[in-house]
Protein backbone atom coordinates (compact mmCIF):
# COMPACT_ATOMS: atom_id res chain seq x y z
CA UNK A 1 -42.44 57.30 71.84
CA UNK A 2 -40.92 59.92 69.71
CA UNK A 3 -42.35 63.41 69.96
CA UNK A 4 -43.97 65.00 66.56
CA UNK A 5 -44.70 68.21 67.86
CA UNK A 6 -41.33 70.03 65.60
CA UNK A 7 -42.39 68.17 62.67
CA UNK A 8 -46.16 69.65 63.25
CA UNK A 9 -45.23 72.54 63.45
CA UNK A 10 -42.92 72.94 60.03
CA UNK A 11 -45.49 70.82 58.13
CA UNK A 12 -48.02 73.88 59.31
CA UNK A 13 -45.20 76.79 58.84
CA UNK A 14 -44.87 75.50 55.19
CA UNK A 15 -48.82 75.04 54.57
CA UNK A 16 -48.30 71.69 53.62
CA UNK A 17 -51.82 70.35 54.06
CA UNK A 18 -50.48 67.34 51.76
CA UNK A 19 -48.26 65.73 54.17
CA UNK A 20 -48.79 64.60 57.78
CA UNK A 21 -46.15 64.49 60.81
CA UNK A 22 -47.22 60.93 62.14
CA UNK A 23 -46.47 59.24 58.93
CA UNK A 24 -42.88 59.58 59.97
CA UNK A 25 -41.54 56.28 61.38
CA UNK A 26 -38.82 57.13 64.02
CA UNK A 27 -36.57 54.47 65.32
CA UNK A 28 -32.95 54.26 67.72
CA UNK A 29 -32.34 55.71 70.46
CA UNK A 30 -32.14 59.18 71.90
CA UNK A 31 -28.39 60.25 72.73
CA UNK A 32 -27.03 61.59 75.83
CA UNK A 33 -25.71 64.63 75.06
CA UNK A 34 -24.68 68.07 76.58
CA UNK A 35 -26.88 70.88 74.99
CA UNK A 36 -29.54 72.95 76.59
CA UNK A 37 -32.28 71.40 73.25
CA UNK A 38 -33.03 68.23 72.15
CA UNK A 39 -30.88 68.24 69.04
CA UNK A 40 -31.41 64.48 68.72
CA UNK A 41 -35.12 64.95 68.36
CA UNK A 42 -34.65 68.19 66.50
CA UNK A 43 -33.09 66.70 63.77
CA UNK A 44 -35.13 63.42 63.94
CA UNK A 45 -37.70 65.33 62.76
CA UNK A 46 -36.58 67.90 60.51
CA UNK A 47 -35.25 65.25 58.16
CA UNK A 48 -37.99 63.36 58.54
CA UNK A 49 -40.34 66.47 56.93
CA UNK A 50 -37.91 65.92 53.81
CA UNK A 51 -38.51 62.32 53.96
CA UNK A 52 -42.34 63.34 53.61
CA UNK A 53 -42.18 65.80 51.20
CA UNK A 54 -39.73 63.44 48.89
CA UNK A 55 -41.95 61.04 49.56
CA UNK A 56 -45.04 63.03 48.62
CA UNK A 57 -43.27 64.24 45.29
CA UNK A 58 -42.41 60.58 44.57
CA UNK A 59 -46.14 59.99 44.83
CA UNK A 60 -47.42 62.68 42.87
CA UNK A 61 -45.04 61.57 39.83
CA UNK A 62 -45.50 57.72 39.99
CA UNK A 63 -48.78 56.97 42.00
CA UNK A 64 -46.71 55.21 44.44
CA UNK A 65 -46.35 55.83 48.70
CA UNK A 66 -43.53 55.33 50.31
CA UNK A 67 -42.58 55.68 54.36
CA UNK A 68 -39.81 57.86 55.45
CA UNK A 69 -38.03 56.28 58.04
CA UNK A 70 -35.46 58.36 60.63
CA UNK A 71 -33.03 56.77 63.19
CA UNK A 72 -32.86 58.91 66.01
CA UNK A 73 -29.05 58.53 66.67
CA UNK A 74 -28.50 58.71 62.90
CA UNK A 75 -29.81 62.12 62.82
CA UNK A 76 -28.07 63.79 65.72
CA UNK A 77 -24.95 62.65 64.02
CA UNK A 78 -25.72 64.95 61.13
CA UNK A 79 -24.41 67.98 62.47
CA UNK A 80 -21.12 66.21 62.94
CA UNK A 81 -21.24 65.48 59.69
CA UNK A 82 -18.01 67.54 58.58
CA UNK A 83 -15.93 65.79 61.20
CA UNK A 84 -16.23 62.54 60.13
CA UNK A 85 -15.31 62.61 56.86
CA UNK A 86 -12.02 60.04 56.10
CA UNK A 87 -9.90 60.55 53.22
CA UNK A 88 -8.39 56.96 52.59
CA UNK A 89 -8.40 56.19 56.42
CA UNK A 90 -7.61 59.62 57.38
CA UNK A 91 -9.37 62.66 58.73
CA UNK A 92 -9.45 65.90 56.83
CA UNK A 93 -8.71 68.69 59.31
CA UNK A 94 -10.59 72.24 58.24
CA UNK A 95 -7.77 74.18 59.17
CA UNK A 96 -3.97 73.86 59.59
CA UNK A 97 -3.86 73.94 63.24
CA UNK A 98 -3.26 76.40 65.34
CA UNK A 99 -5.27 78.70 63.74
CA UNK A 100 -5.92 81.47 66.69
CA UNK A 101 -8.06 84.28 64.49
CA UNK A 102 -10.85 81.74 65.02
CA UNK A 103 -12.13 81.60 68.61
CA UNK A 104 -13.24 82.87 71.72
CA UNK A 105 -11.20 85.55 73.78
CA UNK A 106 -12.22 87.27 76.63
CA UNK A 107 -12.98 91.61 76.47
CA UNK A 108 -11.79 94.54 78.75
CA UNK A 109 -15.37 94.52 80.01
CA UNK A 110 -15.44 90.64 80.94
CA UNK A 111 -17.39 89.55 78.17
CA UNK A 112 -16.86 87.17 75.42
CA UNK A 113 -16.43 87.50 71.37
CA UNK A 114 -15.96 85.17 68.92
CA UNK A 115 -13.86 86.03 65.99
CA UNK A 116 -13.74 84.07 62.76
CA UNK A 117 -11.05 84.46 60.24
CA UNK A 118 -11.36 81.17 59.05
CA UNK A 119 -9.91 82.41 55.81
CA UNK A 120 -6.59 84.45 54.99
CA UNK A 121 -9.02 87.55 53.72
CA UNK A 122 -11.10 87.13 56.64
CA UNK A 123 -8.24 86.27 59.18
CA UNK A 124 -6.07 89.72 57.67
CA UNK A 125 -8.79 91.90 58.33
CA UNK A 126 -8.92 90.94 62.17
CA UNK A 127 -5.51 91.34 62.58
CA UNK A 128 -5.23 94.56 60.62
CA UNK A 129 -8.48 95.83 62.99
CA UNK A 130 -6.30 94.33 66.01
CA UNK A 131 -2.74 95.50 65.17
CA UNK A 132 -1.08 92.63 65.94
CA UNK A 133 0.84 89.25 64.34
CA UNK A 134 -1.37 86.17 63.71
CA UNK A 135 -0.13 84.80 67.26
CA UNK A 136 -2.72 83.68 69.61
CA UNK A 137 -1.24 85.93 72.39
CA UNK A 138 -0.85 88.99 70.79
CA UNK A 139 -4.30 88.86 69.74
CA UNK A 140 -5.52 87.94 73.19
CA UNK A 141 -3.65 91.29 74.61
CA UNK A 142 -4.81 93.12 72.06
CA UNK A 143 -8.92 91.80 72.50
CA UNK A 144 -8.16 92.78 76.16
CA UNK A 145 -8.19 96.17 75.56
CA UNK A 146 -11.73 96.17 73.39
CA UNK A 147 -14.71 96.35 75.04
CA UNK A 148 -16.66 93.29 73.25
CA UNK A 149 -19.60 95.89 71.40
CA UNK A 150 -16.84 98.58 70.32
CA UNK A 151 -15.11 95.42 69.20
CA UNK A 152 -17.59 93.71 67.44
CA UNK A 153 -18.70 97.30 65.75
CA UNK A 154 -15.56 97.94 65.17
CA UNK A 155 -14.85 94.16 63.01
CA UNK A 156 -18.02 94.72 61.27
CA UNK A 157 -16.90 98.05 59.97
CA UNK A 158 -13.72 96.21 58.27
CA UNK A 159 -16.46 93.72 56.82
CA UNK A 160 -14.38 90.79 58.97
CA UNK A 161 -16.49 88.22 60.87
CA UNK A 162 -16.96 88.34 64.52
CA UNK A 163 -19.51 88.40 67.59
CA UNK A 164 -20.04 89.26 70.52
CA UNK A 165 -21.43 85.97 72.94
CA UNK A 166 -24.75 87.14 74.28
CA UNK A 167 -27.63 84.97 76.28
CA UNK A 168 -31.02 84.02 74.91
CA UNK A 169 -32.47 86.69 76.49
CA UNK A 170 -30.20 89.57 75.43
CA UNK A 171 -30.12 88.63 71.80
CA UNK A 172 -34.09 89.01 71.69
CA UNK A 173 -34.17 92.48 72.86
CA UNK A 174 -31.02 93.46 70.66
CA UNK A 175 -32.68 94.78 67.37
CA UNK A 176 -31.47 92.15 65.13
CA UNK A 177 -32.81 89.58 67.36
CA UNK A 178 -36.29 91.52 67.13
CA UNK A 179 -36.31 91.83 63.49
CA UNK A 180 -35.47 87.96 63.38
CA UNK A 181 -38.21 87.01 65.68
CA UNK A 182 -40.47 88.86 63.06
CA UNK A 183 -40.00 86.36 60.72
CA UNK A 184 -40.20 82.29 60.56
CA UNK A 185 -37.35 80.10 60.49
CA UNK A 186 -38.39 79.35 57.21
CA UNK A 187 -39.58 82.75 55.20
CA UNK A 188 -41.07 81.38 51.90
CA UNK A 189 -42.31 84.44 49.78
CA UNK A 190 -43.62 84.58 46.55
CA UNK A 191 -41.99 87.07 45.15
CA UNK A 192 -43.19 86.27 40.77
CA UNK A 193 -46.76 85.25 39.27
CA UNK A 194 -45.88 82.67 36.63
CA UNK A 195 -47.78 79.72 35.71
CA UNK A 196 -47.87 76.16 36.87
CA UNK A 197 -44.97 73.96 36.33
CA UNK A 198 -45.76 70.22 36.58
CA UNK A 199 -43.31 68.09 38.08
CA UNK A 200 -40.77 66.62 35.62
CA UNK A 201 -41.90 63.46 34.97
CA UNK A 202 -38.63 62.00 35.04
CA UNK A 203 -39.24 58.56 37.48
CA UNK A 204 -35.79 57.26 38.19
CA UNK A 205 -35.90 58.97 41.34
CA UNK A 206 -38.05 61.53 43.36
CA UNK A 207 -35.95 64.73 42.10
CA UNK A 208 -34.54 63.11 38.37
CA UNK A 209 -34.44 65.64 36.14
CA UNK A 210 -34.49 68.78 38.54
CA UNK A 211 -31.56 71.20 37.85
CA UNK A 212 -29.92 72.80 40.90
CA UNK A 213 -27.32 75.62 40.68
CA UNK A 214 -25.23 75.63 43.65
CA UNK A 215 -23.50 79.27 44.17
CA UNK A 216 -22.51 78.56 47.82
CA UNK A 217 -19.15 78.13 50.26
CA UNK A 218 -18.80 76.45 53.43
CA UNK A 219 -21.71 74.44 55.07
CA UNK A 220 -25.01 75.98 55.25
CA UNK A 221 -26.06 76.60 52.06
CA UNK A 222 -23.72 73.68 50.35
CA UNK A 223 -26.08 71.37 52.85
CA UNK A 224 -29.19 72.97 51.50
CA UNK A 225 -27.65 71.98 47.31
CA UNK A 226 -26.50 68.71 48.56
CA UNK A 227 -30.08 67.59 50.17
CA UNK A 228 -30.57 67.59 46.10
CA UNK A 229 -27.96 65.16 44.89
CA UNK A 230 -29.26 62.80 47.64
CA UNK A 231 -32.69 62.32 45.79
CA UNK A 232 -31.19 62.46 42.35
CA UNK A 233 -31.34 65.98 41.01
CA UNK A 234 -28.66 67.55 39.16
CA UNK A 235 -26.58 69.60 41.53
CA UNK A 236 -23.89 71.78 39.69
CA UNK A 237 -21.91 73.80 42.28
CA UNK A 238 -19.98 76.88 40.68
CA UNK A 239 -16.44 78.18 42.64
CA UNK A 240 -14.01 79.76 41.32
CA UNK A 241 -10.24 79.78 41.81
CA UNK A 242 -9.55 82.70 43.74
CA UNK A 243 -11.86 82.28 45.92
CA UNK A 244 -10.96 80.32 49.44
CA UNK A 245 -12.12 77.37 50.60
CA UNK A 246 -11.90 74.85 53.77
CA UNK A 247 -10.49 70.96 52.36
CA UNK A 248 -13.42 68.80 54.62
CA UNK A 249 -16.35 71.17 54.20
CA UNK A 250 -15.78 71.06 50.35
CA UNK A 251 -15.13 67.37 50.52
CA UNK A 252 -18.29 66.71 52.98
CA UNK A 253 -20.82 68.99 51.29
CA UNK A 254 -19.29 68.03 47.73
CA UNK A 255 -20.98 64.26 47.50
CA UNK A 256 -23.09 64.08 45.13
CA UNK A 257 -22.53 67.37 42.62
CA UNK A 258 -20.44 68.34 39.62
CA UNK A 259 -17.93 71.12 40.36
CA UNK A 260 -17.24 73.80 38.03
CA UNK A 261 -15.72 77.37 38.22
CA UNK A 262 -16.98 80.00 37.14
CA UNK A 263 -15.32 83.57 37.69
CA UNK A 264 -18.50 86.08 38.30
CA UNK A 265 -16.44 88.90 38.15
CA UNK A 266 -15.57 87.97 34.67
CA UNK A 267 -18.20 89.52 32.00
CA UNK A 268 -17.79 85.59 29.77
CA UNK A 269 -18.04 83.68 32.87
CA UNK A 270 -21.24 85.87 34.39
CA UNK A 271 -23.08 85.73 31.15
CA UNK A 272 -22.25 81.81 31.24
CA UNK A 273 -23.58 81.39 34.95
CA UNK A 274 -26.70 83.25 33.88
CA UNK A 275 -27.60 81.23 30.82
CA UNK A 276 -27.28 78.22 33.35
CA UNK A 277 -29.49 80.38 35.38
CA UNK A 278 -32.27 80.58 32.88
CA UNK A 279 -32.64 76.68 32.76
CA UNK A 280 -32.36 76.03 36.41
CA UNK A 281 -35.06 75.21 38.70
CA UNK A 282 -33.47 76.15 42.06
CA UNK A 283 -30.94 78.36 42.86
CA UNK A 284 -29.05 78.21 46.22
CA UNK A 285 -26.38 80.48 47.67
CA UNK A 286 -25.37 82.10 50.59
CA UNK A 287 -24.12 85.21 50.10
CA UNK A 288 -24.67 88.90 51.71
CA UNK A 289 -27.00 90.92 49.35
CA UNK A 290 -24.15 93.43 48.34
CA UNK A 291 -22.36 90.41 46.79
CA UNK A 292 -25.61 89.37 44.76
CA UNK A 293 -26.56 92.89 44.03
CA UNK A 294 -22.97 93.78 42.31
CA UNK A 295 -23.36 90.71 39.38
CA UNK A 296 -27.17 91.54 39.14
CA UNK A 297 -28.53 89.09 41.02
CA UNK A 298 -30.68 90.38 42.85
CA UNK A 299 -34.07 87.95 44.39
CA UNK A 300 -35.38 90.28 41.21
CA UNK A 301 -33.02 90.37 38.56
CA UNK A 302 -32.83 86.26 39.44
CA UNK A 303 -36.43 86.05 38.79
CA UNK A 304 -36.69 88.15 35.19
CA UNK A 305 -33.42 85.69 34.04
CA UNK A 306 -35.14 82.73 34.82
CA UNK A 307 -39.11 83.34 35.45
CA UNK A 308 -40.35 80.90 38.45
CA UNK A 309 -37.06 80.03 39.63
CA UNK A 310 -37.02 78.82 43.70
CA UNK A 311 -34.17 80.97 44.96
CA UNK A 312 -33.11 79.79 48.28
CA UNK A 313 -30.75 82.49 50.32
CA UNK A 314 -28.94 81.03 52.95
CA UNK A 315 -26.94 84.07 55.08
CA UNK A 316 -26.12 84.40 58.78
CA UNK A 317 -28.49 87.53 59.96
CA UNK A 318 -31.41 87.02 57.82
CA UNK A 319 -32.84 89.82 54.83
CA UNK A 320 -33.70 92.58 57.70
CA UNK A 321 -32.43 94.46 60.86
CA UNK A 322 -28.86 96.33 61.77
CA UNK A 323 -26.49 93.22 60.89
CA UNK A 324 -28.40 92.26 58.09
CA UNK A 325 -25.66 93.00 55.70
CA UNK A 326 -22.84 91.71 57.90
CA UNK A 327 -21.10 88.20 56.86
CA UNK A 328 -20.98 85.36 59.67
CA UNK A 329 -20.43 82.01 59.61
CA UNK A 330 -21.87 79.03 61.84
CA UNK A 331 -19.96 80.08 64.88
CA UNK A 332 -21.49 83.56 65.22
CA UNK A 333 -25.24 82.58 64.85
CA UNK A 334 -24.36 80.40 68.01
CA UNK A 335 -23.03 83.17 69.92
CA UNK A 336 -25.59 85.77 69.18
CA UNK A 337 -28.24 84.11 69.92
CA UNK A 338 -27.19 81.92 72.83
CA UNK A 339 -26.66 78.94 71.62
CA UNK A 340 -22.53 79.54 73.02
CA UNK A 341 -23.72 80.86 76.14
CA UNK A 342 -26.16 78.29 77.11
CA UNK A 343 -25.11 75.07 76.30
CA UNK A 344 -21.51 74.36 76.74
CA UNK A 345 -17.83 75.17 78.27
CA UNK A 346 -14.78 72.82 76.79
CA UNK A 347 -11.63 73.97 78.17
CA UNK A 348 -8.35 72.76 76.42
CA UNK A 349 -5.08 74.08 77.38
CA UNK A 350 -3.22 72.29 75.26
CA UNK A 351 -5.24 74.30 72.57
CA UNK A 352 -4.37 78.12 72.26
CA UNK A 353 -6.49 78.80 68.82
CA UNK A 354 -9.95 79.27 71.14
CA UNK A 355 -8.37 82.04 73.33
CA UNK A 356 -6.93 82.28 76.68
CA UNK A 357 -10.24 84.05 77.98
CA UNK A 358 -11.43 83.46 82.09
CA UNK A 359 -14.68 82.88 81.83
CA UNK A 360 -16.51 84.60 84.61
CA UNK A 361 -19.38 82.08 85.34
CA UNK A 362 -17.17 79.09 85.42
CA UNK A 363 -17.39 77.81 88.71
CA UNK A 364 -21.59 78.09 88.50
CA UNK A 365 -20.58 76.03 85.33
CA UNK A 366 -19.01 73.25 86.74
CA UNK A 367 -22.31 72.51 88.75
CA UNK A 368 -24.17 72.07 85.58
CA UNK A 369 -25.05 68.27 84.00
CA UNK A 370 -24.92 70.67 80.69
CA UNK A 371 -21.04 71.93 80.92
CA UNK A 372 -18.46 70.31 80.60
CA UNK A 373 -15.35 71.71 81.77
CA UNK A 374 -11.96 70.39 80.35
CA UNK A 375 -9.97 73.11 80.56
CA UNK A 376 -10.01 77.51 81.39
CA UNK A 377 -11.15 78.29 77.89
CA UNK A 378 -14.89 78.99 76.66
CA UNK A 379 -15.18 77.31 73.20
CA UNK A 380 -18.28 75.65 71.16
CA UNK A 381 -19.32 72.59 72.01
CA UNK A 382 -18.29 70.92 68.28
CA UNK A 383 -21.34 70.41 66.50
CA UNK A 384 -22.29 72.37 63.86
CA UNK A 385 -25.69 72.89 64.37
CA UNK A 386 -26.83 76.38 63.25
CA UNK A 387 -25.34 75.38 59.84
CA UNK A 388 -27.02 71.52 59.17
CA UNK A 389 -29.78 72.96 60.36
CA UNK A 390 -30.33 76.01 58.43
CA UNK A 391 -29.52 74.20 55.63
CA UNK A 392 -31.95 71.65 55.84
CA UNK A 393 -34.44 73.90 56.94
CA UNK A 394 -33.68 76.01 53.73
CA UNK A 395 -34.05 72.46 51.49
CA UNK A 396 -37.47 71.70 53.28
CA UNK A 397 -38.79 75.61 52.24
CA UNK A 398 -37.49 74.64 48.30
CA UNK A 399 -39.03 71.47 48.34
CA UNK A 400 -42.17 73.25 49.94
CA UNK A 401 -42.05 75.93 47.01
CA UNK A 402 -41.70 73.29 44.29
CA UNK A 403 -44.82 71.29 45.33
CA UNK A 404 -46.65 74.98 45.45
CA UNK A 405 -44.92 75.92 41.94
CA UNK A 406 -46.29 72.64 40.65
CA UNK A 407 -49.84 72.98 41.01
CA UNK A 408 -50.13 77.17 41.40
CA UNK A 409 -47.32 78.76 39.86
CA UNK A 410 -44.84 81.04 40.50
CA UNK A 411 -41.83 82.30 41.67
CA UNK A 412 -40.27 81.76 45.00
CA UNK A 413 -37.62 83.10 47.41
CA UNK A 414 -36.81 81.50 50.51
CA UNK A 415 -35.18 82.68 53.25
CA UNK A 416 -32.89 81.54 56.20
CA UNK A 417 -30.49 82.17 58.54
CA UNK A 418 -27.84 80.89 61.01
CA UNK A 419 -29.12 83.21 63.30
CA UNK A 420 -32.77 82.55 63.44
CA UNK A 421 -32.00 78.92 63.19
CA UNK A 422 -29.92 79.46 66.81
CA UNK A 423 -33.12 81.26 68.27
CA UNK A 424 -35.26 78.10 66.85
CA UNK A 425 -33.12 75.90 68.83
CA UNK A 426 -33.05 77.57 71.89
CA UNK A 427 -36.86 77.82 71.99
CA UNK A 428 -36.86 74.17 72.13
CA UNK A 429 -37.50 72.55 75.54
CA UNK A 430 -36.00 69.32 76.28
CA UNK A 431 -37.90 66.68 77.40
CA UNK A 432 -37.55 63.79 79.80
CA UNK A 433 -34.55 61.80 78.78
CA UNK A 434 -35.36 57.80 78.45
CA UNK A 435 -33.01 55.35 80.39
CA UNK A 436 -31.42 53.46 77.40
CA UNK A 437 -29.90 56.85 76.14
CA UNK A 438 -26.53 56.16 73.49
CA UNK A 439 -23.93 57.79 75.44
CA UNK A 440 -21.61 59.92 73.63
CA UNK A 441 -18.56 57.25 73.85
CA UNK A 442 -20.96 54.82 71.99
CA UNK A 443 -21.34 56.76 68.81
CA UNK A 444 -17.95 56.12 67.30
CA UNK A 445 -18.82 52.54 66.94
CA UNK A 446 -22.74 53.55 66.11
CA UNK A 447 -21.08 55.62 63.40
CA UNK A 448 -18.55 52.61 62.24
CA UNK A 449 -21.07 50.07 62.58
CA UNK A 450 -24.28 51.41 61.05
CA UNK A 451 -24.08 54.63 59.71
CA UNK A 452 -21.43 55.02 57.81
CA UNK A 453 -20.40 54.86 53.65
CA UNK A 454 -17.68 54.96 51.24
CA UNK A 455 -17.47 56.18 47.80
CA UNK A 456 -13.98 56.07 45.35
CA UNK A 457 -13.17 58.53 43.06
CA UNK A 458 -10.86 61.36 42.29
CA UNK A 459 -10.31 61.95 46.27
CA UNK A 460 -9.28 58.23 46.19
CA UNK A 461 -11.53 56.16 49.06
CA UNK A 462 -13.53 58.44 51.07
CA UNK A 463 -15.87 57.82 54.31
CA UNK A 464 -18.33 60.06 55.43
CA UNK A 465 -22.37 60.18 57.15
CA UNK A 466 -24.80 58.18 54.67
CA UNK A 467 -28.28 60.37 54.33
CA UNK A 468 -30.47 60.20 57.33
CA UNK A 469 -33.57 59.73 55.70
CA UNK A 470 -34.71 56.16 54.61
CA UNK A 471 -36.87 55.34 51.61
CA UNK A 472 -37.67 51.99 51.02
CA UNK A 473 -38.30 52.39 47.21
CA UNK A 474 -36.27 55.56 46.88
CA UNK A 475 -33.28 55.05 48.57
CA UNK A 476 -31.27 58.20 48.77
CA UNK A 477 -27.38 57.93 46.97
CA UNK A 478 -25.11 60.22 45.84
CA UNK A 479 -24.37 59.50 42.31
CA UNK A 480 -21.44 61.07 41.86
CA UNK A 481 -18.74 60.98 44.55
CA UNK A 482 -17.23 64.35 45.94
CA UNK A 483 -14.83 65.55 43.02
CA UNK A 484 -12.18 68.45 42.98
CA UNK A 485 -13.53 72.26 42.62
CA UNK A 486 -13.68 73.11 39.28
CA UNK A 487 -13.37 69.54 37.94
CA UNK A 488 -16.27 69.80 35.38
CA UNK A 489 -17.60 71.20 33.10
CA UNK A 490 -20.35 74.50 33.62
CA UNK A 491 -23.50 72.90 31.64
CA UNK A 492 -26.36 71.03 32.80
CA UNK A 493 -26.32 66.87 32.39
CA UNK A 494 -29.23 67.19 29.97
């Protein structure tokens, strides 16, 4: 029998007295993975609190229940989600391979930090910090002679993206990790007093008629939007063309939205993005607060454009503490708070872009059911789950807020973090595993076979994760496929 106890607990984080954990209908079969928390169960049951609270909105507009229903295997392959996305038969890769400013190397002081210069701004900075070519042995000579704190201080202060790889237990004594522990994994604050806002009445589907505006990058917050599209609100996600951006995670997290650019930096285009703004019901992005602050859009300034607005801030340290103003992507909430250093080793010599770093407890490793040792290289173990989660997590808080705004009023602003997400994780214990387990070779065909859909459009034919959750009268779709950045128009449908 499926455990309930995660779902309890977010239903009673949220105060969501309208909506009760064992109405969720779990079914599958746990998989037989490698991590130190039950990600499979973890996941179960944080998509199946959105199934309730779509559910519950359904309800409240039409007089009609509905069951969410969550397939166990389905769900762990959400934080995959990225990786399996086929553009007419093929896989989109994130990065032109090798890409060595995005890994972990091994420090003068035999620890561990993971740099992240995913993009050429980010990647530039790193190498300027390191004084070296973008060659993945040059910058493991140079790492070498960093200590990883004078390192990580020292990447920080060149606003570049990087971490050093601490243990559970380190992380919550660090200050950051204190002022995160301070707060829940989902901070919901009402920040405005405005009055009640009904649900639009719109019955087509659960969220017709809502109007999201997506200012996000990446996965995390685009995740958050895209939860959204899949229950039929209107998801416009603004870009613009200087900034950078990774092919699969655009592609992945673009299902279901309109793309449009918008240049914020650009008086015309700012005063555009705010009159969207002032009819929108949500707002998501996932920037650092000095990036915000600078176009005057502040949790504040949001709030006077557009009274009552949800505002849903997705960033990788959370609002407060020491590295609350430091940018990070998925990678470095796992190795602050031990997500890196507790659940897996990969090795892959063949692959020089993770570092040529010893890692110092690898023999004690190789005794662990947990590791798994391919190689002399510590890396991630693959899935992405700091950012599904957090974005997720960040949808259920919205969703939370909207049922709130509906019947009290007011203004919300939600908080999350990769960071705090990682510490949520590792406070999960596993429990007993059950013998018919899916073993990790079986979910290719699990994925092929059952979970998988298609969509054609201006990409061509594209394959990627259906939504988890299952609706019997409200099944989730995407109504528009994943288009090209910038392809439409910045103005809401209606």
């Amino acid at each position: 029998m499926m455990r309930i106890d995660i779902a309890k607990e977010l239903i009673n984080l949220l105060s969501l007295s309208e909506v009760n954990a064992e109405d969720i209908v779990f079914k599958g079969k746990r998989v037989a993975h490698h991590l130190a928390f039950p990600i499979d169960e973890i996941m179960s049951q944080i998509h199946g609190v959105g199934g309730l609270l779509i559910s519950h909105i359904w309800e409240e507009k039409t007089g009609i229940k509905q069951t969410p229903v969550i397939d166990i295997t389905h769900a762990y392959l959400s934080p995959s989600a990225v990786f399996l996305i086929r553009n007419n038969g093929y896989p989109i890769y994130p990065w032109d391979l090798p890409y060595p400013t995005v890994g972990i190397y091994g420090t003068r002081d035999n620890r561990h930090i993971f740099i992240n210069g995913g993009f050429p701004n980010l990647r530039d900075k790193i190498l300027r910090v390191l004084e070296v070519p973008n060659d993945a042995r040059f910058i493991q000579d140079a790492i070498k002679r960093w200590d990883a704190l004078t390192l990580e201080n020292a990447l920080a202060d060149a606003k570049a993206c990087a971490a050093m790889v601490r243990d559970k237990n380190e992380w919550l004594s660090h200050p950051q990790g204190i002022a995160l522990a301070n707060l829940p994994v989902i901070d919901v604050s009402k920040i405005h007093d405005t009055p009640s806002e009904p649900l639009n009445q719109t019955t087509d589907r659960p969220l017709s008629g809502l109007k999201v505006l997506d200012l996000s990058w990446v996965v995390a917050a685009p995740t958050c939007a895209r939860f959204f599209a899949e229950h039929g609100a209107d998801v416009l996600h603004i870009s613009a063309p200087h900034l950078p951006y990774i092919p699969s995670f655009a592609v992945e997290t673009g299902n279901g939205k309109r793309e449009a650019y918008l240049d914020l930096r650009n008086e015309h285009d700012l005063s555009t993005f705010k009159k969207l703004l002032s009819e929108a019901d949500i707002l998501v992005e996932g920037w650092r607060p000095d990036a915000m602050k600078k176009f005057g859009l502040t949790p504040e300034e949001v709030q006077s454009i557009r009274p009552g607005i949800i505002h849903v801030t997705l960033s990788c340290y959370g609002k407060n503490g020491p590295f609350s103003k430091r940018a990070g992507w998925e990678q470095l909430g796992q190795a602050v708070s031990g997500v890196i250093a507790s659940n897996v080793i990969e090795i892959d010599e063949q692959n020089l872009s993770g570092g040529c770093a010893k890692h110092e407890e690898i023999s004690k490793a190789k005794t662990s059911s947990r590791i798994k040792i391919v190689s002399d290289t510590l890396k991630t173990h693959g899935l992405l789950v700091c950012d599904y989660t957090t974005g997720i997590l960040g949808a259920l808080g919205a969703l939370s807020a909207l049922i709130k705004r509906s019947h009290q009023g007011g203004g919300y602003h939600i908080n999350v973090s990769l960071s705090r997400s990682g510490m949520w994780l590792m406070s999960k214990s596993i429990t007993a595993s059950p013998e018919n387990e899916i073993t990790l070779e079986q979910l290719p065909t699990m994925y092929n076979q059952h979970f998988s859909s298609s969509s054609q459009g201006p990409f061509g034919k594209l394959e990627f994760l259906l939504p988890v959750i299952q609706l019997e009268k409200t099944p989730p779709f995407f109504q528009f496929p994943s288009s090209p950045l910038g392809s439409s128009k910045p103005e809401w449908l209606r």
